[in-house]
Protein backbone atom coordinates (compact mmCIF):
# COMPACT_ATOMS: atom_id res chain seq x y z
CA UNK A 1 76.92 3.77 66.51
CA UNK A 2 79.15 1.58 68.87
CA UNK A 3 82.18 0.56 67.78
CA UNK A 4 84.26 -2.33 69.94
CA UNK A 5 87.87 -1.27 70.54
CA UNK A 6 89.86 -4.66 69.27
CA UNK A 7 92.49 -4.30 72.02
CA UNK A 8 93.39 -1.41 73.82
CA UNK A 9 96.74 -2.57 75.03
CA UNK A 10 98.82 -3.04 71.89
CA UNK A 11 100.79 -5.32 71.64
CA UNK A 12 104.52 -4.11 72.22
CA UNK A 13 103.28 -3.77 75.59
CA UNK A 14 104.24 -7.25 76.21
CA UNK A 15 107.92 -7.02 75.15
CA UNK A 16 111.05 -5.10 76.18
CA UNK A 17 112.33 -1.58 75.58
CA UNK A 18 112.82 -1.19 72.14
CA UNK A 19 116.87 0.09 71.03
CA UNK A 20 116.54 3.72 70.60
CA UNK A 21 116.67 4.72 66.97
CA UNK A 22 119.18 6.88 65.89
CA UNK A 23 117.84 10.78 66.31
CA UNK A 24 115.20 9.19 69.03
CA UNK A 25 116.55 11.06 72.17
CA UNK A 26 120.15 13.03 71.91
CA UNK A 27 119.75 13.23 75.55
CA UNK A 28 119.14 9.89 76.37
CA UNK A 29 122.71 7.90 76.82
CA UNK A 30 121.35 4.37 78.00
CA UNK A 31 120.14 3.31 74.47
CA UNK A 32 116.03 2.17 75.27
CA UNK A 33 113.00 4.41 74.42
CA UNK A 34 109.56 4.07 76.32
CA UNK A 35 107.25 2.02 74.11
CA UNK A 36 104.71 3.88 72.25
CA UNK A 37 101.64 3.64 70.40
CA UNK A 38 98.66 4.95 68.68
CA UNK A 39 95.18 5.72 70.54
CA UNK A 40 92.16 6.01 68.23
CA UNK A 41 89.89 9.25 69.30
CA UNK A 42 86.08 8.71 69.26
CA UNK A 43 85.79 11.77 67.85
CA UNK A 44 88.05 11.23 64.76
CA UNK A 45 89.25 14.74 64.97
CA UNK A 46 86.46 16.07 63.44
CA UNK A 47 85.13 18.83 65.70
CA UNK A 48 88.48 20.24 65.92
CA UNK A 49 88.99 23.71 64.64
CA UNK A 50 91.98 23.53 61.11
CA UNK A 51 94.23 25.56 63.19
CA UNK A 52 94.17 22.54 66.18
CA UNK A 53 97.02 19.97 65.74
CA UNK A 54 93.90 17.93 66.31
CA UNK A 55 92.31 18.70 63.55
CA UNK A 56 91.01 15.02 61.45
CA UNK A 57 93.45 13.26 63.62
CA UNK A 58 92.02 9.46 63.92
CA UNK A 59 94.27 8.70 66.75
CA UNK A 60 97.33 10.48 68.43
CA UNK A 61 100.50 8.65 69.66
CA UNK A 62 101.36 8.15 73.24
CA UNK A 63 104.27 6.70 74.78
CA UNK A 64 103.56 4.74 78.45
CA UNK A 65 103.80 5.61 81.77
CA UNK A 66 107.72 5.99 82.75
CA UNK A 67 108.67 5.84 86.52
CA UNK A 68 109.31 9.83 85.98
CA UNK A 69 105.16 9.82 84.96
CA UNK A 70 105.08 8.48 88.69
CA UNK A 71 106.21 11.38 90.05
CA UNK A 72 103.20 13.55 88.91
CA UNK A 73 100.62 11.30 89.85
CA UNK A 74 102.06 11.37 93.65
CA UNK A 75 102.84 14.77 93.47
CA UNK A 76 100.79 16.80 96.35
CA UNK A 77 100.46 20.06 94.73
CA UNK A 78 99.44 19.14 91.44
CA UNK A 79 96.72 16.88 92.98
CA UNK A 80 95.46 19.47 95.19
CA UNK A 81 95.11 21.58 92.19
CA UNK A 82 93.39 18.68 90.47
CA UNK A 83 96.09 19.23 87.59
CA UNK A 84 97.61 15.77 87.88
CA UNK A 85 96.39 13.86 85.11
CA UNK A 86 96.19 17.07 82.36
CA UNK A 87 100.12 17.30 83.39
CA UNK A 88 100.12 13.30 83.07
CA UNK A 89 98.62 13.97 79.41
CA UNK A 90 100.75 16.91 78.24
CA UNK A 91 103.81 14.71 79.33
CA UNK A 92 102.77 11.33 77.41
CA UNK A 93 100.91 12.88 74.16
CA UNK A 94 103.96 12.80 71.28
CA UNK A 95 102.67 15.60 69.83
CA UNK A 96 103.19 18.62 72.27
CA UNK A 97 101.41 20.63 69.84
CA UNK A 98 98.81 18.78 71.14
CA UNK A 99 97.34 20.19 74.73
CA UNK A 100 95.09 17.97 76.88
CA UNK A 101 93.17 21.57 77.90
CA UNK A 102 91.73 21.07 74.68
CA UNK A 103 90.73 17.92 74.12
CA UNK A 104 87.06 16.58 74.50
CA UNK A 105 85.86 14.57 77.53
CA UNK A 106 85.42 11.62 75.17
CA UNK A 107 89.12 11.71 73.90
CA UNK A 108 90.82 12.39 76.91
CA UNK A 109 88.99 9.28 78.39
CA UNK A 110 90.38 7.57 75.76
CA UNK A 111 93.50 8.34 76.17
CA UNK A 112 93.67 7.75 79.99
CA UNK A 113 92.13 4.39 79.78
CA UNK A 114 95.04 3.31 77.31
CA UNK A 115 97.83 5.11 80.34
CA UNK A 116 96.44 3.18 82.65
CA UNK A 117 95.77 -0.23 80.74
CA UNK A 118 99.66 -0.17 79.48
CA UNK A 119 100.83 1.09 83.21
CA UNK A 120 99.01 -0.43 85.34
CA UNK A 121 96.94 -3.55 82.98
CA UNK A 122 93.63 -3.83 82.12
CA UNK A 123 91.92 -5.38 85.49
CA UNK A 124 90.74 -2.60 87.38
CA UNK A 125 89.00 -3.54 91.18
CA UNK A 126 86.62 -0.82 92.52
CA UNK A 127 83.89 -1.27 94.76
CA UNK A 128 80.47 -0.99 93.51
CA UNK A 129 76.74 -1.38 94.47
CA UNK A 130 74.64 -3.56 92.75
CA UNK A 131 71.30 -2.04 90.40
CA UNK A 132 68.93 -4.40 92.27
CA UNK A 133 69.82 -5.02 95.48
CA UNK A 134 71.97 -2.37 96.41
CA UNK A 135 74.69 -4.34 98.04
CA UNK A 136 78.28 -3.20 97.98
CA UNK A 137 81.07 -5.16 96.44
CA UNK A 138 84.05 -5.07 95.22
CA UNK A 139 84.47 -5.97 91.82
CA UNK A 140 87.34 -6.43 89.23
CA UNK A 141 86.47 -5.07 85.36
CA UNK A 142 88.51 -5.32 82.47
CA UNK A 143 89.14 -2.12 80.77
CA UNK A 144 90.63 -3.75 77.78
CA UNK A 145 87.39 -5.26 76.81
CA UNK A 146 85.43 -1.48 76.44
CA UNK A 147 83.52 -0.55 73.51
CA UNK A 148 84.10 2.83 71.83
CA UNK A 149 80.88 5.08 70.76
CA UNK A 150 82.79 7.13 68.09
CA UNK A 151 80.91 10.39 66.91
CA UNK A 152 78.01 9.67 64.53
CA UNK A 153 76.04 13.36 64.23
CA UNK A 154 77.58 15.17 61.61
CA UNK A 155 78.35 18.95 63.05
CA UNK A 156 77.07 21.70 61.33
CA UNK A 157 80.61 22.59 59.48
CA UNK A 158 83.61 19.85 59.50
CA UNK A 159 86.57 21.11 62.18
CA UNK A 160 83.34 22.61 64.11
CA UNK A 161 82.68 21.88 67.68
CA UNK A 162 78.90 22.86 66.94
CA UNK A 163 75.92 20.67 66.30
CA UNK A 164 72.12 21.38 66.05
CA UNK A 165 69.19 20.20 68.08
CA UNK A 166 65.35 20.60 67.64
CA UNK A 167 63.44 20.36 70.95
CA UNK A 168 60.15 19.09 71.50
CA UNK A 169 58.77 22.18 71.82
CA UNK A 170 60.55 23.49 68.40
CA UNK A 171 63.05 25.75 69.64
CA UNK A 172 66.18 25.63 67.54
CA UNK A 173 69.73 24.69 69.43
CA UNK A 174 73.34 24.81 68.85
CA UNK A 175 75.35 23.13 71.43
CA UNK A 176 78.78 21.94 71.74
CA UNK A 177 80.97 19.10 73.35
CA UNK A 178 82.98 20.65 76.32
CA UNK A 179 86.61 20.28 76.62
CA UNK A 180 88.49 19.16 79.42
CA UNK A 181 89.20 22.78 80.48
CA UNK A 182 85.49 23.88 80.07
CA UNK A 183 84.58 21.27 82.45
CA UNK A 184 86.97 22.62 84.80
CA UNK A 185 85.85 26.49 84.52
CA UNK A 186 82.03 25.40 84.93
CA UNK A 187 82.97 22.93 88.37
CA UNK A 188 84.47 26.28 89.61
CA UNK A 189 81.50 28.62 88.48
CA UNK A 190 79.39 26.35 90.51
CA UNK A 191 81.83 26.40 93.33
CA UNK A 192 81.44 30.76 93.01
CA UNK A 193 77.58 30.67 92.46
CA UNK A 194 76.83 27.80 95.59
CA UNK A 195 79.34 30.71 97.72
CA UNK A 196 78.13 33.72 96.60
CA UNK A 197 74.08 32.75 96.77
CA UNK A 198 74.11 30.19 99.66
CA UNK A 199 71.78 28.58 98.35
CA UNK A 200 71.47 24.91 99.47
CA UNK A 201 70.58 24.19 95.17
CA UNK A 202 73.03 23.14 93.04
CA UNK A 203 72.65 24.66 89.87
CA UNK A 204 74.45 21.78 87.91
CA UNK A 205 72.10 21.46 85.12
CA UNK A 206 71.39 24.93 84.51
CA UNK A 207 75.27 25.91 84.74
CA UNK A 208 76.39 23.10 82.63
CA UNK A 209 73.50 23.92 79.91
CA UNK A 210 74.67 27.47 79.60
CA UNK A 211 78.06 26.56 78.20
CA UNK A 212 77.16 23.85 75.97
CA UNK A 213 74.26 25.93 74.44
CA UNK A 214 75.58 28.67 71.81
CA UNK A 215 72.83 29.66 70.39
CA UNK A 216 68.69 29.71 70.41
CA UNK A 217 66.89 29.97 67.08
CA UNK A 218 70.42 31.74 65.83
CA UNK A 219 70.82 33.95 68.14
CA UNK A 220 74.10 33.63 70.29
CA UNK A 221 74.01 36.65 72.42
CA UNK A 222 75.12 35.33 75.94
CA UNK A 223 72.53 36.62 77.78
CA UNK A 224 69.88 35.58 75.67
CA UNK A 225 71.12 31.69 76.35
CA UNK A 226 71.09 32.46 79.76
CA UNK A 227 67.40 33.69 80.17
CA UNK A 228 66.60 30.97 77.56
CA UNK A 229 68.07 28.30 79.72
CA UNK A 230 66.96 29.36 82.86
CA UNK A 231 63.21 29.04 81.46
CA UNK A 232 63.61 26.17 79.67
CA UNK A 233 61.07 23.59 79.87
CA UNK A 234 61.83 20.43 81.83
CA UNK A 235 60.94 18.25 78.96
CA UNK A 236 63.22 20.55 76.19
CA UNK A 237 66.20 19.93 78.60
CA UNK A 238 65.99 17.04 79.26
CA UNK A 239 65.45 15.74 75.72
CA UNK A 240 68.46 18.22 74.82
CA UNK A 241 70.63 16.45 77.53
CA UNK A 242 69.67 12.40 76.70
CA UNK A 243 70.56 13.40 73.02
CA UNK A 244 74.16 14.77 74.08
CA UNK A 245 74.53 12.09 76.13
CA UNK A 246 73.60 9.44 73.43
CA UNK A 247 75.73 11.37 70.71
CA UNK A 248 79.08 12.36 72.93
CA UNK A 249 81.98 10.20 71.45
CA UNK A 250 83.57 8.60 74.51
CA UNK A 251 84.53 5.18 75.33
CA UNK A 252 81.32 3.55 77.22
CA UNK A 253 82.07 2.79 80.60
CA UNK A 254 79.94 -0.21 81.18
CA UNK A 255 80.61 -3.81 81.79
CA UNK A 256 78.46 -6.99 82.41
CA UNK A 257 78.13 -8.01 85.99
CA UNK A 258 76.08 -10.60 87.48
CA UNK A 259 75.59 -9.92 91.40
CA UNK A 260 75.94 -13.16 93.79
CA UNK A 261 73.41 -11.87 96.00
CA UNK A 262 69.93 -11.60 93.95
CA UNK A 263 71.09 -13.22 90.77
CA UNK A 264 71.09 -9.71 88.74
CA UNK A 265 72.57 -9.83 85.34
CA UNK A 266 73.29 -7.38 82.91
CA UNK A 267 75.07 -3.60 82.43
CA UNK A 268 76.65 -1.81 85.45
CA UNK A 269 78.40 1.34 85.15
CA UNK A 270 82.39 1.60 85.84
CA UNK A 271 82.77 4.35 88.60
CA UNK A 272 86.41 5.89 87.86
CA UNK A 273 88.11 6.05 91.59
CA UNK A 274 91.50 6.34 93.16
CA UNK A 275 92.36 3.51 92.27
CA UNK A 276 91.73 4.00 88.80
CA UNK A 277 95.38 5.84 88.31
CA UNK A 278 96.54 5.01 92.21
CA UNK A 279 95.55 0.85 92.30
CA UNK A 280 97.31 0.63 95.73
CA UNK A 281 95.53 3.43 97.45
């Protein structure tokens, strides 16, 4: 089920500093607080454990981007590291109970979008190449007008990050959404595997199947995934993967564009760039 965000840049973003409230800050002396706001999360909280501050949370409030937030997105180290925007997060999330190493792909996305909308507004220019004729443009989308696809599969226990899948061929699948920090550990195993095999392959499907997949016909022994995945027909894992990828809660990055050159018209994706959080680069 898609659901249209109304408007992703509320509207306080249009008007001053607010006077800090009394309690606000003790720190801060000059008497303005950064605005703030509330950003739904497609996945309502639900596949969040009870002992996550996450747990059944709707949305999660965020203050804006402050000149200080600046400093992490230029900083060299942290974007070597590819740390910049979970540092970005951990800063700008109220709630520091709240870690951005947990949250889901489709959350964090969230999240960023609504950073950059309030920092930066909603008009984001990227170059991109058309579906039919291939040219390269560049092109100026509005990220306030995105629809969210909130979670509509029902996991197998409320506060569970597991859900079940029947493949074509009948096996029976548990698999999970990844978190921001799994993404990261499985971009390095394929870093370890392409170094330590040299093998021209990439082994992105296989790699990112084996820690999504917890368990075949019940069984969640490890190495039992592994074998399973590793001779797993084409037409299981691919069905396995379109039905993530229709289910995963995330805001849909797509936008109507209609290209100048061979009269195309209709959905294009939104490729996230540098200039997504860096406009000026």
């Amino acid at each position: 089920m898609v659901e249209k965000v109304d408007d992703i840049t509320p509207k306080s973003a249009s008007q001053g500093p607010p006077l800090e409230k009394s309690g606000e800050d003790s720190n801060n002396k000059s008497g303005f607080v950064t605005p703030r706001d509330f950003v739904p999360l497609p996945s309502e909280g639900r596949i969040y454990p009870p002992t996550s501050a996450l747990h059944m949370k709707k949305e999660v409030e965020v203050r804006f981007l402050t000149a200080a937030d600046e400093d992490i997105l230029t900083s060299r180290s942290l974007l070597r590291s590819g740390k910049a925007l979970d540092y970005l997060l951990d800063n700008c999330i109220i709630d520091k109970n709240i870690k951005s190493s947990e949250l889901i792909s489709g959350d964090k996305n969230a999240i960023l979008t609504f950073l950059r909308v309030t920092g930066y507004g909603a008009d984001y220019k990227t170059n991109i190449s058309c579906p039919s004729c291939g040219t390269e443009i560049d092109h100026t989308f509005d990220l306030s007008k995105l629809d969210m696809k909130k979670l509509s599969i029902a996991p197998v226990l409320e506060g569970e990050n597991r859900f079940e899948f029947k493949t074509p061929t009948g096996v029976r699948l548990e698999f999970k959404f990844l978190t921001t920090e799994e993404d990261r550990v499985i971009s390095e195993a394929q870093e370890k595997i392409k170094k330590a095999t040299k093998s021209p392959i990439d082994q992105n499907v296989t790699t990112r199947l084996k820690h999504q997949i917890i368990s075949v016909n019940g069984n969640a022994d490890g190495t039992i995934i592994n074998q399973y995945v590793d001779n797993m027909p084409v037409r299981d894992s691919r069905a396995l993967r379109k039905y993530m990828e229709d289910n995963n809660p995330d805001l849909i990055m797509e936008q109507g564009y209609d290209c100048a050159h061979c009269g195309y018209e209709g959905e294009v994706e939104i490729p996230i760039s540098v200039s997504f959080f860096w406009p000026d680069s």
